[in-house]
Protein backbone atom coordinates (compact mmCIF):
# COMPACT_ATOMS: atom_id res chain seq x y z
CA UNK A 1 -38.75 -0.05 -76.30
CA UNK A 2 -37.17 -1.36 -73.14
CA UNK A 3 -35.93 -4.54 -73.77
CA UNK A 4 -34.07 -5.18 -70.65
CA UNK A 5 -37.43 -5.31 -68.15
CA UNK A 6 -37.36 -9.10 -68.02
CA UNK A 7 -35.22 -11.73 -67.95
CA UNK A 8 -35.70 -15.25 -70.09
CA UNK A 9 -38.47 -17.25 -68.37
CA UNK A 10 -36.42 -20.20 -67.30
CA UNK A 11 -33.47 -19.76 -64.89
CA UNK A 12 -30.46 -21.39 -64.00
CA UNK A 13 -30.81 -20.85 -60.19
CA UNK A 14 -34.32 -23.04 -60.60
CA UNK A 15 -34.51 -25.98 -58.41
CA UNK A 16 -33.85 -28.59 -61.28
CA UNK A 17 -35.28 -32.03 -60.17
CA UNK A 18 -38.38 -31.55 -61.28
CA UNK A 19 -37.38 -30.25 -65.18
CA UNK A 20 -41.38 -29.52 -65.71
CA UNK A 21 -41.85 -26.98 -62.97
CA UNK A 22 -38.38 -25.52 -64.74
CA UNK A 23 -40.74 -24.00 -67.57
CA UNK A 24 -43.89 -23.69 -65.92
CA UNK A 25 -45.05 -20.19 -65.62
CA UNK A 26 -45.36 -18.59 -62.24
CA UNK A 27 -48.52 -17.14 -61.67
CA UNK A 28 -48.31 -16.40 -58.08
CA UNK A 29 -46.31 -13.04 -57.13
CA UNK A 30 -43.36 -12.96 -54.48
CA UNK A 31 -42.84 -10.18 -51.87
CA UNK A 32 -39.91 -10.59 -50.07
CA UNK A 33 -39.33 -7.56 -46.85
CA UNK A 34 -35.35 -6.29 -46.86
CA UNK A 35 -33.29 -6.58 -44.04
CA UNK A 36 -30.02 -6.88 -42.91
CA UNK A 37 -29.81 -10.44 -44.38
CA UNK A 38 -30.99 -8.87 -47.85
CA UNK A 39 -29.30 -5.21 -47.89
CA UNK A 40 -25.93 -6.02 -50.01
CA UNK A 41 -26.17 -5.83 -53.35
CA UNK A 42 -24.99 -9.64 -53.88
CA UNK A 43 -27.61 -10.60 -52.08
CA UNK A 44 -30.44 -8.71 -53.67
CA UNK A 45 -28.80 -9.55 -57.26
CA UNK A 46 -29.54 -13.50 -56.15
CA UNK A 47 -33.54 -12.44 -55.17
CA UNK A 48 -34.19 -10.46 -58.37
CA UNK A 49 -32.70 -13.11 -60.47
CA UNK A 50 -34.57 -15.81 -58.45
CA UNK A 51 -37.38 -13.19 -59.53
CA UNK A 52 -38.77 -11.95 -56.62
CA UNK A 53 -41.54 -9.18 -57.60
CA UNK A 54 -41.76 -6.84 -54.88
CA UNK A 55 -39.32 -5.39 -52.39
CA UNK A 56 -40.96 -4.42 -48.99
CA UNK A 57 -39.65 -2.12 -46.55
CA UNK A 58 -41.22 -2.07 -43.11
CA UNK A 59 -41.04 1.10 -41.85
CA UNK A 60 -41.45 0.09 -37.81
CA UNK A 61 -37.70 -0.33 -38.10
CA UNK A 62 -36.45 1.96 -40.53
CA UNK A 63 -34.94 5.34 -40.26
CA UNK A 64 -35.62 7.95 -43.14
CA UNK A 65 -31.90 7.87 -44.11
CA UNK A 66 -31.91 3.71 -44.09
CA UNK A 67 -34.85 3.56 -46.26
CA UNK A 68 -33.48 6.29 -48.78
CA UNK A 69 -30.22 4.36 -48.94
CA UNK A 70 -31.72 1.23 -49.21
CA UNK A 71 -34.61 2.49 -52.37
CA UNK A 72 -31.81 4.43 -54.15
CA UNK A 73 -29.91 0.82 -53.77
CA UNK A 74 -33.01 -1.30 -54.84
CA UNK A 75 -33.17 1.10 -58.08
CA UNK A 76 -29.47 0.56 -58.68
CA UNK A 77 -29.35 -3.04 -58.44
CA UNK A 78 -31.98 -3.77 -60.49
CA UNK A 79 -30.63 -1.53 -63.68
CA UNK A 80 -27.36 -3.72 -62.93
CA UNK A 81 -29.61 -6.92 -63.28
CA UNK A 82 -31.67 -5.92 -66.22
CA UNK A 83 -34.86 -6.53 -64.28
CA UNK A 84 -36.85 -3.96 -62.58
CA UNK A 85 -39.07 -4.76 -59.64
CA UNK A 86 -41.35 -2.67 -57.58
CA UNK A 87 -41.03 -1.30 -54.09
CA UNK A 88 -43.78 -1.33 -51.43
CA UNK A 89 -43.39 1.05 -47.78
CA UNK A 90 -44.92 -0.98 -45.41
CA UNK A 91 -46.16 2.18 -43.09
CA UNK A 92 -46.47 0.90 -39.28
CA UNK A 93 -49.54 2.48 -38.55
CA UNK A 94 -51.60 3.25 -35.12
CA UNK A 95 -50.59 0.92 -32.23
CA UNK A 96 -51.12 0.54 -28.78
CA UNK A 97 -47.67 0.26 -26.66
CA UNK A 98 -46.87 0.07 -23.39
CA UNK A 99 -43.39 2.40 -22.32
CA UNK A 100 -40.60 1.02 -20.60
CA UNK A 101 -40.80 -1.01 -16.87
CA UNK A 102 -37.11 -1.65 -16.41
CA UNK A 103 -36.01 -5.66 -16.29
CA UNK A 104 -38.76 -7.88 -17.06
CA UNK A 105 -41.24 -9.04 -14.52
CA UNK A 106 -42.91 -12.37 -14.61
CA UNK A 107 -46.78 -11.64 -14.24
CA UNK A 108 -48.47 -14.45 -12.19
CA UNK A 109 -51.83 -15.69 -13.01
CA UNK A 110 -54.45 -13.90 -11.05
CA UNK A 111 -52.19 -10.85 -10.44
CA UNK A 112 -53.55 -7.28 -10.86
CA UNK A 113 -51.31 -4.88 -13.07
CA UNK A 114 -52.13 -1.47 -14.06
CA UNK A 115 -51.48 0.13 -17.14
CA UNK A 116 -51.28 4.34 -17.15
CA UNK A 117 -52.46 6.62 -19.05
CA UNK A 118 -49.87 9.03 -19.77
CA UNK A 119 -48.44 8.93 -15.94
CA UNK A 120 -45.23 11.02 -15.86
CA UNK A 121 -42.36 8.82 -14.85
CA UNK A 122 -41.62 7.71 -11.69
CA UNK A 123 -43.44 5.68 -8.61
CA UNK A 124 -47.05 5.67 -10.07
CA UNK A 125 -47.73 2.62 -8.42
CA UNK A 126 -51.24 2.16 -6.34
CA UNK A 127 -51.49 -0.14 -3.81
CA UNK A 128 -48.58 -2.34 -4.42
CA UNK A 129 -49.69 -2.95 -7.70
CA UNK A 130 -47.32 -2.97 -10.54
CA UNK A 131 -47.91 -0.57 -13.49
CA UNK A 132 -46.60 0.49 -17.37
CA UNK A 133 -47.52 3.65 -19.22
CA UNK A 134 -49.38 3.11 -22.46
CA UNK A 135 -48.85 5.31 -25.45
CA UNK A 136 -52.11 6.00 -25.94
CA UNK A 137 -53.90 8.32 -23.45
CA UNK A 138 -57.65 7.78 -24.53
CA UNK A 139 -57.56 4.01 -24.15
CA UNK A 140 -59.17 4.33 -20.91
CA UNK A 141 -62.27 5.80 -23.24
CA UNK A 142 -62.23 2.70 -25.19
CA UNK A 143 -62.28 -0.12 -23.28
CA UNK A 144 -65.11 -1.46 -21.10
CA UNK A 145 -65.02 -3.94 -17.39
CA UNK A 146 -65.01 -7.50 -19.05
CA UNK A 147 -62.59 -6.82 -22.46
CA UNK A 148 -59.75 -9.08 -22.99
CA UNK A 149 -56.34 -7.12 -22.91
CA UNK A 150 -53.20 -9.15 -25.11
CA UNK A 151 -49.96 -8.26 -24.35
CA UNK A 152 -46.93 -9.42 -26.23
CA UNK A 153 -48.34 -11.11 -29.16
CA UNK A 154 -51.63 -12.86 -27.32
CA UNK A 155 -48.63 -14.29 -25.09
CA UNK A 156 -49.88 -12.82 -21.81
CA UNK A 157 -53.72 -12.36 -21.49
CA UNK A 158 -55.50 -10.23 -19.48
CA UNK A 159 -59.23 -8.99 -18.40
CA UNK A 160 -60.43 -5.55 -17.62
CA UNK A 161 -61.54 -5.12 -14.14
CA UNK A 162 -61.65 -1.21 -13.82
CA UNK A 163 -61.15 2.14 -15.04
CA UNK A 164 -59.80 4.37 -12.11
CA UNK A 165 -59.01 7.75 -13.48
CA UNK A 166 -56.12 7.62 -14.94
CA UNK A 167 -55.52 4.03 -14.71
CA UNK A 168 -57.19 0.50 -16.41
CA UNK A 169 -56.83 -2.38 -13.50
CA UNK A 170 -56.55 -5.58 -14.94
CA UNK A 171 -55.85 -9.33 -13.95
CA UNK A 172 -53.40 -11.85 -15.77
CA UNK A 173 -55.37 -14.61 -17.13
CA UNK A 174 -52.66 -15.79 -19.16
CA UNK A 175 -49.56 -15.61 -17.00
CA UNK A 176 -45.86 -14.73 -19.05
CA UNK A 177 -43.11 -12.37 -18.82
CA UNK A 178 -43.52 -8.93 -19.22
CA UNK A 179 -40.92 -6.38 -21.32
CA UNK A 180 -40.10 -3.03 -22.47
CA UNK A 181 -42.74 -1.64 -25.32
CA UNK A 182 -44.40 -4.28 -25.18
CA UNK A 183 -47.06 -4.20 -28.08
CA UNK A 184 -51.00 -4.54 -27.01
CA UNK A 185 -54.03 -6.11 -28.81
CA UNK A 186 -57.95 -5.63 -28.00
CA UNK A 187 -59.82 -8.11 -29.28
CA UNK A 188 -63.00 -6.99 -30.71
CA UNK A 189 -63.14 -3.48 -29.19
CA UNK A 190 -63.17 -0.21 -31.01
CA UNK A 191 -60.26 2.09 -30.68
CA UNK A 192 -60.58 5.91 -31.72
CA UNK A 193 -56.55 5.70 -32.72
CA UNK A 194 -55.97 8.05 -35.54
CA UNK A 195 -55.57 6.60 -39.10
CA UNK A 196 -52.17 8.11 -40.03
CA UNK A 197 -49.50 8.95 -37.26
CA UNK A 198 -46.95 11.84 -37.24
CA UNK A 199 -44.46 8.78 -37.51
CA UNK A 200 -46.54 7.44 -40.78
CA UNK A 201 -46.95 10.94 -42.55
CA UNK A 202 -42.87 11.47 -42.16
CA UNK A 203 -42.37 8.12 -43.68
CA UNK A 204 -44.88 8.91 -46.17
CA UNK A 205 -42.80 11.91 -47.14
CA UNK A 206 -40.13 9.72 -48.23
CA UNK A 207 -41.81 7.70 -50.05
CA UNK A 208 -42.98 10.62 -52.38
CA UNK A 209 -39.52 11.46 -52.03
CA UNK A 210 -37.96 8.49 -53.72
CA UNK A 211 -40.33 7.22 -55.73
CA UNK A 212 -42.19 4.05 -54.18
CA UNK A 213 -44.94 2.21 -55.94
CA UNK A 214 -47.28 0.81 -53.01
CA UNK A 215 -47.86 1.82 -49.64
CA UNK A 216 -49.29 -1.00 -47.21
CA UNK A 217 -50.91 0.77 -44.47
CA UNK A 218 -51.00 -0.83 -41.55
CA UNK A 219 -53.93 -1.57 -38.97
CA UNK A 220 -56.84 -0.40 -41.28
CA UNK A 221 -59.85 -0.63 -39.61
CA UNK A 222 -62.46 1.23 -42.30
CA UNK A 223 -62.59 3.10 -45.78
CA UNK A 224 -62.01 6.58 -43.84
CA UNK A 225 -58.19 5.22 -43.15
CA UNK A 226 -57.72 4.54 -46.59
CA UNK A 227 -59.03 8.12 -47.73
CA UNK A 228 -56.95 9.76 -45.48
CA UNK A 229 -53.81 8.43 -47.20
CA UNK A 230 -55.58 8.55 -50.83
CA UNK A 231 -55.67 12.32 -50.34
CA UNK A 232 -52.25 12.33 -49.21
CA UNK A 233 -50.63 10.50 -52.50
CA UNK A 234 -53.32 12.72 -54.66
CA UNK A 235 -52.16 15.95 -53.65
CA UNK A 236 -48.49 14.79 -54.16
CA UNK A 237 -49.59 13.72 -57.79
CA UNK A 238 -48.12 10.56 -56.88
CA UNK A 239 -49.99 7.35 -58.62
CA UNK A 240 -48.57 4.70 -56.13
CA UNK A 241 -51.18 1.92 -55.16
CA UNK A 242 -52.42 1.16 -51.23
CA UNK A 243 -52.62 -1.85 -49.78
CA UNK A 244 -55.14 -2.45 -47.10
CA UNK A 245 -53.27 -4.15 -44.24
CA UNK A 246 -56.25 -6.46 -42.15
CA UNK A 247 -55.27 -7.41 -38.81
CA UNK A 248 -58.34 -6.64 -36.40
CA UNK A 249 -61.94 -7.57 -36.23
CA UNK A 250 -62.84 -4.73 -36.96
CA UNK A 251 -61.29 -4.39 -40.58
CA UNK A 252 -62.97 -7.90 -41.10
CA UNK A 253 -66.38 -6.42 -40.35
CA UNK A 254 -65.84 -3.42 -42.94
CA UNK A 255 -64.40 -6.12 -45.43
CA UNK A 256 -66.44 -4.95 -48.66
CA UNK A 257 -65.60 -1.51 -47.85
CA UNK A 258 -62.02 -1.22 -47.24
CA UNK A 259 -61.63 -3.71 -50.15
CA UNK A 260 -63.85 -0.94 -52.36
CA UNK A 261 -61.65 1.73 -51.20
CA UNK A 262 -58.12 0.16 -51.66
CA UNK A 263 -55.89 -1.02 -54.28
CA UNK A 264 -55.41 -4.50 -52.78
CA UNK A 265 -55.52 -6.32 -49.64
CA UNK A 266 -52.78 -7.51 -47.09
CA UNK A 267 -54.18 -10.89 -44.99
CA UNK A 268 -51.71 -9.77 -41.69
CA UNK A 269 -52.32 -12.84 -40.18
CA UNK A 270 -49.97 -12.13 -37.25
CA UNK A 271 -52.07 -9.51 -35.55
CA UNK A 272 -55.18 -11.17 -37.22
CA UNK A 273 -54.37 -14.50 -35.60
CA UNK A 274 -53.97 -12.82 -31.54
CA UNK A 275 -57.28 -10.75 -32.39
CA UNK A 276 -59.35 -13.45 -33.47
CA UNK A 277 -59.64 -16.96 -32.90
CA UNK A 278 -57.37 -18.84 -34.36
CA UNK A 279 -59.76 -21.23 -36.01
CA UNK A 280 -61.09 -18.39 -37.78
CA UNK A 281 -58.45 -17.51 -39.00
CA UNK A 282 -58.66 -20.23 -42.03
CA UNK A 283 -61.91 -19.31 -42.86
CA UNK A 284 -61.20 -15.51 -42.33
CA UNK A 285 -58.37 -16.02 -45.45
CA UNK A 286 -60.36 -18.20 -47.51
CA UNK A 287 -63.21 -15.55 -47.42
CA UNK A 288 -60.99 -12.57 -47.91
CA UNK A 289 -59.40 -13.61 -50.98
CA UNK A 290 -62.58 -14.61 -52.32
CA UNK A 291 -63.70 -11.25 -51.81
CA UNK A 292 -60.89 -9.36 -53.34
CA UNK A 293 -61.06 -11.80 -56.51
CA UNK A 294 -64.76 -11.01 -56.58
CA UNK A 295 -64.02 -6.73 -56.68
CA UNK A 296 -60.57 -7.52 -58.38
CA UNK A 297 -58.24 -6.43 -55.89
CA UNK A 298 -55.13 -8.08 -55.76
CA UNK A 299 -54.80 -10.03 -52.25
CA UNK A 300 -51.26 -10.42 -50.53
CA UNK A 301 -51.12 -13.35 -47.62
CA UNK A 302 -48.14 -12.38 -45.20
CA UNK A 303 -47.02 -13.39 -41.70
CA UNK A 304 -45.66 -17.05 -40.54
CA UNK A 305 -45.21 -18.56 -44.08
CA UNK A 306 -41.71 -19.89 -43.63
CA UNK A 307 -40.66 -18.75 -39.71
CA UNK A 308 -38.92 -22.01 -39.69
CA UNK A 309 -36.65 -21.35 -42.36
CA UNK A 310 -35.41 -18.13 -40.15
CA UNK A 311 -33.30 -20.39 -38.61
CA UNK A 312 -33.84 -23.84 -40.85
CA UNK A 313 -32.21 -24.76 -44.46
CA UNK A 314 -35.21 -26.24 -45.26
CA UNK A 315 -39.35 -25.82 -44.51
CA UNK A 316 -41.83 -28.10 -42.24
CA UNK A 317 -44.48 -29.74 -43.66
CA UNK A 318 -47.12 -27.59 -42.32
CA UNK A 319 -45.49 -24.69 -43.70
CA UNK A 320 -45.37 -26.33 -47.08
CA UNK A 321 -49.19 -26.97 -46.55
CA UNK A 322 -50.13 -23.12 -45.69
CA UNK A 323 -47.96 -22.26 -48.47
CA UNK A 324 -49.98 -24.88 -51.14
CA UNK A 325 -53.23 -23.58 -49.19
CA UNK A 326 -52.78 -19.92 -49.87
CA UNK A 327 -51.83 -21.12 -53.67
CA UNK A 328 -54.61 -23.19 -54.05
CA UNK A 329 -56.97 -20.28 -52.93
CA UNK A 330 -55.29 -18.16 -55.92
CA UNK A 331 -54.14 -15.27 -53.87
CA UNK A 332 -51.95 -12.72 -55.99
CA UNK A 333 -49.05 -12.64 -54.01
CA UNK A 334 -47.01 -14.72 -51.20
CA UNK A 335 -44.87 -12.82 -48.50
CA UNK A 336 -41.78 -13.14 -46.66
CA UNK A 337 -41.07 -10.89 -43.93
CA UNK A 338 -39.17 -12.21 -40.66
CA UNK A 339 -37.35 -15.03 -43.16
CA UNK A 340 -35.80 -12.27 -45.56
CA UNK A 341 -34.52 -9.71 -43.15
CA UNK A 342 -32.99 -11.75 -40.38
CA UNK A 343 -33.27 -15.31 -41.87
CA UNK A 344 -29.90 -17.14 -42.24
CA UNK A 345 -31.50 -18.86 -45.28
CA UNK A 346 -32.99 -15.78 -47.75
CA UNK A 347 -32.58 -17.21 -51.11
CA UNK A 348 -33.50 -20.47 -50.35
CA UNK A 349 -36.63 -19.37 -49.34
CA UNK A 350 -37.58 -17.17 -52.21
CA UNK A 351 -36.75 -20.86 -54.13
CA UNK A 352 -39.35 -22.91 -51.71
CA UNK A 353 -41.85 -20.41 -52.62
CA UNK A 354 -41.17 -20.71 -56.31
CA UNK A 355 -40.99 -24.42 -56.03
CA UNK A 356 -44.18 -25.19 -54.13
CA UNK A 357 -46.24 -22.06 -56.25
CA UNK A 358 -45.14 -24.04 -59.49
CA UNK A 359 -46.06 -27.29 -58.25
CA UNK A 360 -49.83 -26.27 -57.11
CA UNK A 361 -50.38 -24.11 -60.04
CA UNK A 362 -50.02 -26.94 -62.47
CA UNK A 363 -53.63 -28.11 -60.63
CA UNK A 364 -55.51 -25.19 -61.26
CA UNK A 365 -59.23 -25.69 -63.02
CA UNK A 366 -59.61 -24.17 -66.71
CA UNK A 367 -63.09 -22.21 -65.50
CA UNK A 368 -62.48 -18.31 -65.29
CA UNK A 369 -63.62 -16.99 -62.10
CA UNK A 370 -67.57 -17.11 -61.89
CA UNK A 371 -67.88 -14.58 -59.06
CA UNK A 372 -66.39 -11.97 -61.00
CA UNK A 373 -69.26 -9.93 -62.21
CA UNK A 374 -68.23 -8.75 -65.75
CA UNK A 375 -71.92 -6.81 -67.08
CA UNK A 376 -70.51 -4.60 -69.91
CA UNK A 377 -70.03 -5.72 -73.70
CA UNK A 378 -66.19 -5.18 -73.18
CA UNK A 379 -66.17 -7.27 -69.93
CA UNK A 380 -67.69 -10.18 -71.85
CA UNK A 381 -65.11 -9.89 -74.44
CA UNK A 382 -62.24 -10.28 -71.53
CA UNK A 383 -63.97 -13.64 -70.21
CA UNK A 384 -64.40 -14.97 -73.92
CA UNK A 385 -60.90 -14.40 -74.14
CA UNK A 386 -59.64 -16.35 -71.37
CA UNK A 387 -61.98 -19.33 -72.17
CA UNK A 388 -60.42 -19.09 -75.64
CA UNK A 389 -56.91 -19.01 -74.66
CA UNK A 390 -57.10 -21.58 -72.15
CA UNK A 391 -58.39 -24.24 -74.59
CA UNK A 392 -55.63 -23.20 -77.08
CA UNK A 393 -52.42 -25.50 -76.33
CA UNK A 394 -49.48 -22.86 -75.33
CA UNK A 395 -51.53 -20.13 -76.17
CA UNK A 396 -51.14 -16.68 -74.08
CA UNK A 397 -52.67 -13.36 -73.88
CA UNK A 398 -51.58 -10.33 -74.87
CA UNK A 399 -52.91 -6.77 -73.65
CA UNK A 400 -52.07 -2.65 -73.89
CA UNK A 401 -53.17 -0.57 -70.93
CA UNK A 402 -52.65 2.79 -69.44
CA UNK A 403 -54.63 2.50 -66.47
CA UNK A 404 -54.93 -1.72 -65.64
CA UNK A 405 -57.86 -2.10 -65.83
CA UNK A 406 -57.77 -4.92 -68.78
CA UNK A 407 -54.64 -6.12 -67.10
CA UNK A 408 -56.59 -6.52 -63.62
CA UNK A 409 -59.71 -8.01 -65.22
CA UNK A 410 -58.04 -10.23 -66.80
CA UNK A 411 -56.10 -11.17 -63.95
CA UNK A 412 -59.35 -11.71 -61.77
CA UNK A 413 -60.48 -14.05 -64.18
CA UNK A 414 -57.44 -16.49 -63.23
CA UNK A 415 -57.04 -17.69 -66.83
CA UNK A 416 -54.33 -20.60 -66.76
CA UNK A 417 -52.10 -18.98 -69.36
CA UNK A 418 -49.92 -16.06 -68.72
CA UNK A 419 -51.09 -12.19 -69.15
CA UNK A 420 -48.60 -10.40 -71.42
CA UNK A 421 -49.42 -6.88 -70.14
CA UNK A 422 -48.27 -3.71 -72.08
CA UNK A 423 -47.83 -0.52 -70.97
CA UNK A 424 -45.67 2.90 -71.67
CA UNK A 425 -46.54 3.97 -68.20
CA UNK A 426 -43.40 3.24 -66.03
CA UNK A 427 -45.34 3.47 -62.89
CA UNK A 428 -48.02 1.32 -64.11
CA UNK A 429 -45.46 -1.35 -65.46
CA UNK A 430 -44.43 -1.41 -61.44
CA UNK A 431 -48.10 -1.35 -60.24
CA UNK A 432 -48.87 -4.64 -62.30
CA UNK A 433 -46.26 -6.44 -60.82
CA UNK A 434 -48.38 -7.09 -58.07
CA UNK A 435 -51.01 -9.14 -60.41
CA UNK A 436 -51.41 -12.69 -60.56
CA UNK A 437 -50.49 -14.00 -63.61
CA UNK A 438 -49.36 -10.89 -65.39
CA UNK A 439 -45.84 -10.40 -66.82
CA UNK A 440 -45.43 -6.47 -67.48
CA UNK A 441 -43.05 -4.94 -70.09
CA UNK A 442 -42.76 -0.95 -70.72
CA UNK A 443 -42.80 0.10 -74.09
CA UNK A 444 -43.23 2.45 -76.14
CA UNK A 445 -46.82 2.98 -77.78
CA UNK A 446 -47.58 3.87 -81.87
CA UNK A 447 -50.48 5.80 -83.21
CA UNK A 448 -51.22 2.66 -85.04
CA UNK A 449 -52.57 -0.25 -83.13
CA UNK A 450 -50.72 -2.80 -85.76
CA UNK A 451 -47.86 -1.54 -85.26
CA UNK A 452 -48.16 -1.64 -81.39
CA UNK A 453 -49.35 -5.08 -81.67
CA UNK A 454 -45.89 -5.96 -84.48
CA UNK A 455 -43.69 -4.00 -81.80
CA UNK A 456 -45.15 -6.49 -79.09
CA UNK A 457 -44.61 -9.63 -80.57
CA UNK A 458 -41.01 -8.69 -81.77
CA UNK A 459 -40.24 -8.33 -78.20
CA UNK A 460 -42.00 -11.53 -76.71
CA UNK A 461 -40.08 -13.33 -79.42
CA UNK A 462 -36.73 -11.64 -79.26
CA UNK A 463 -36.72 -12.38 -75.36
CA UNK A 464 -37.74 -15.83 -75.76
CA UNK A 465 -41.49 -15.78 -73.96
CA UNK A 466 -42.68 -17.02 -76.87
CA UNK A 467 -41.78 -18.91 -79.57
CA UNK A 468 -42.90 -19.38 -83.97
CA UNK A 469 -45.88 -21.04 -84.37
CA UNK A 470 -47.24 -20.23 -81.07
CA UNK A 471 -50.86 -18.72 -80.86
CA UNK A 472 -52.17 -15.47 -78.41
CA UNK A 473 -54.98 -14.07 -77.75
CA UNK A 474 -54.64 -10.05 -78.42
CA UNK A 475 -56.74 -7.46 -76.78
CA UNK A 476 -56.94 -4.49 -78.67
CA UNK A 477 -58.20 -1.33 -80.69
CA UNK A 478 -58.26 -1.02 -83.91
CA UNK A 479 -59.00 1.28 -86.32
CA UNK A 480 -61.91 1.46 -88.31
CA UNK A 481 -63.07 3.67 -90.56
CA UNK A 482 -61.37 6.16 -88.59
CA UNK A 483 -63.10 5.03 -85.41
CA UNK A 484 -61.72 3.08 -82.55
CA UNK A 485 -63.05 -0.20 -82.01
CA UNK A 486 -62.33 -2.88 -78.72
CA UNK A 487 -61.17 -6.28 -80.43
CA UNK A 488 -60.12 -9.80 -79.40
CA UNK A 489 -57.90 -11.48 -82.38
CA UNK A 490 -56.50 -14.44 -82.39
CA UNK A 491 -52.83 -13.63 -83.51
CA UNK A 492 -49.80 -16.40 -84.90
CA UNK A 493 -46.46 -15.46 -83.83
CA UNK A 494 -44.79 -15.52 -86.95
């Protein structure tokens, strides 16, 4: 057994005026991304005690020899703690980026500007017209007289009024200042980019390398990205999960599929939010975690959650909203990227996350997800089980998996107690971190289901998860007659 994979389920770092919300469960997951305001090991001793689940490096500012450092550092904090948590390389993915124009110009509304396709350096300039090189030579292919071109986060706008060889002419709509590298959005237009990078498959490498347990791949437009990187990790033998990172119209039209061919979803709502309309963007969420619920996926929302607290002790009000919002909707996971690697105020936010996930939780309906479509004998069994343990008073369920699928049923189903998941997989122990609702433990496994089940409950009780007298639901095999048999018992901690 492993003991050590969890601490007790009430802290002392908890935000204590509310003593309820001290004990409540946490259903919804944490990601925090690692930075230089998370990178010593004080620090990251302060998130995995506050119980952060997942540690995300984004690799469109990390160096192979950072991220090495900073995984072998992750791994050695976390023995130190006595909690393990699981890593996820955020790869960056095809982009379109214009090269470097020297010091910043202010574009004027109405001006024309130029952007080259892979124009050596120097005075490239037509008619008086300012220019930039883009990083991507076939974009004259892909766009058509009419598109909408955003620079710089949606912060300059502009519309297509040529293609002239080697050139796309354009006029500012939006006016704004214009940088170095400046990154590029096109709104509802196809781009033949290629899926994975020579950037990407070197920071894939590492990955392998060291050992990470999901890879969120970045500006996934279809299933065909996804394979790509599946036969990638399956030639490597590696059994790390991907994440399906939407942030383009496109990926929102091939929903169903890229959520059939990935592990989970990632709602990017940074990109998302300059490529669509920003009203959408509500509805885009709501529908996309829906979906994934529906094909039990887990679903990660990211991007703008707590930007204040970058700078800010404390959150806005609208931030507290999007936060309950995202809860309310039952997503897996909550992330924090820009707040957790430059933030003055880390911690604290990893603690406003717990606080308002606790709060909203406590509202959540006893009905099991309807949409999930359960048609086998065993899959009735798992939904019987969480209307069962949610009408028993502190009741819980308890599962053994090698390959999560009970575990991510389960999950799905959004029962209101927690999911006390099993495994003697290390890499799947990781993997289920992601889950809503599920608290994973590696141990070891007997021949004999009892005993497996005995060796269980010692644990839960020796760690203090549960308590004498306390009843959980147990999904199982048994033996009988020297066949094995799927059972649901309902089990005393004794």
């Amino acid at each position: 057994m492993h003991p050590d994979k969890h601490p007790l389920l009430s802290s002392s770092n908890m935000i204590m005026d509310n003593p309820a919300l001290e004990m409540r469960y946490r259903q919804t997951k944490i990601i925090f991304t690692i930075g230089p305001a998370t990178s010593s090991d004080e620090v990251l001793k302060e998130l995995i005690n506050e119980r952060v689940d997942i540690c995300r490096i984004n690799m469109a500012h990390a160096s192979h020899a950072w991220t090495r450092a900073i995984i072998q550092q992750i791994k050695r904090v976390c023995g130190e703690v006595d909690r393990h948590i699981a890593i996820m390389m955020d790869i960056k993915g095809p982009e379109i980026r214009t090269g470097d124009i020297g010091e910043p110009i202010y574009l004027e509304q109405g001006q024309l500007f130029d952007f080259l396709m892979a124009v050596p350096n120097g005075d490239a300039s037509q008619d008086g017209i300012r220019c930039v090189n883009v990083n991507y030579p076939n974009l004259i292919n892909d766009v058509s007289v009419g598109d909408t071109v955003l620079v710089d986060s949606g912060l300059i706008r502009m519309q297509v009024m040529a293609t002239l060889g080697d050139r796309i002419r354009c006029k500012v709509i939006i006016p704004g200042q214009f940088g170095n590298r400046r990154h590029i959005n096109l709104p509802g237009v196809r781009v033949g980019l290629p899926s994975l990078t020579e950037k990407d498959q070197g920071d894939v490498a590492i990955g392998l390398e060291e050992g990470v347990d999901f890879y969120a791949l970045s500006f996934v437009r279809d299933a065909e990205a996804l394979h790509s990187l599946r036969a990638v990790l399956t030639e490597h033998g590696s059994k790390a999960r991907i994440i399906a990172k939407i942030e383009d119209q496109q990926a929102i039209s091939n929903i169903d599929e890229i959520i059939e061919a990935s592990d989970g979803i990632m709602i990017a709502r940074g990109d998302l939010g300059i490529e669509c309309p920003y009203e959408e963007l509500p509805i885009i969420q709501h529908e996309v975690i829906k979906a994934c619920i529906r094909k039990s996926r887990p679903v990660i929302v990211a991007t703008h959650m707590l930007e204040s607290m970058i700078e800010a002790p404390v959150p806005t009000r609208a931030e507290v909203s999007d936060i309950a919002h995202a809860v309310l909707e039952r997503t897996d996971a909550i992330m924090l990227s820009g707040e957790t690697t430059t933030g003055k105020y880390p911690v604290e936010c990893v603690k406003v996350f717990k606080r308002i996930s606790q709060r909203i939780e406590s509202f959540h309906d006893a009905d099991p997800t309807k949409e999930l479509y359960l048609p086998t004998p065993k899959g009735k069994m798992l939904r019987s089980a969480v209307y069962l343990a949610n009408d028993i008073e502190d009741s819980g369920l308890v599962v053994f998996s090698r390959s999560g699928y009970l575990a991510r049923m389960l999950s799905s189903l959004r029962p209101q107690v927690p999911i006390y998941a099993f495994t003697d997989i290390p890499e799947l122990f990781r993997n289920l971190l992601i889950l809503w609702g599920v608290e994973p433990f590696q141990m070891d496994f007997s021949d004999d289901p009892e005993t497996t089940i005995n060796h269980a409950f010692d644990y839960l009780k020796r760690k203090k998860w549960v308590k004498e007298g306390q009843t959980l639901i147990v999904i199982s095999n048994a033996l009988a007659k020297d066949k094995v048999i799927d059972t649901l018992q309902i089990r005393r901690v004794e």
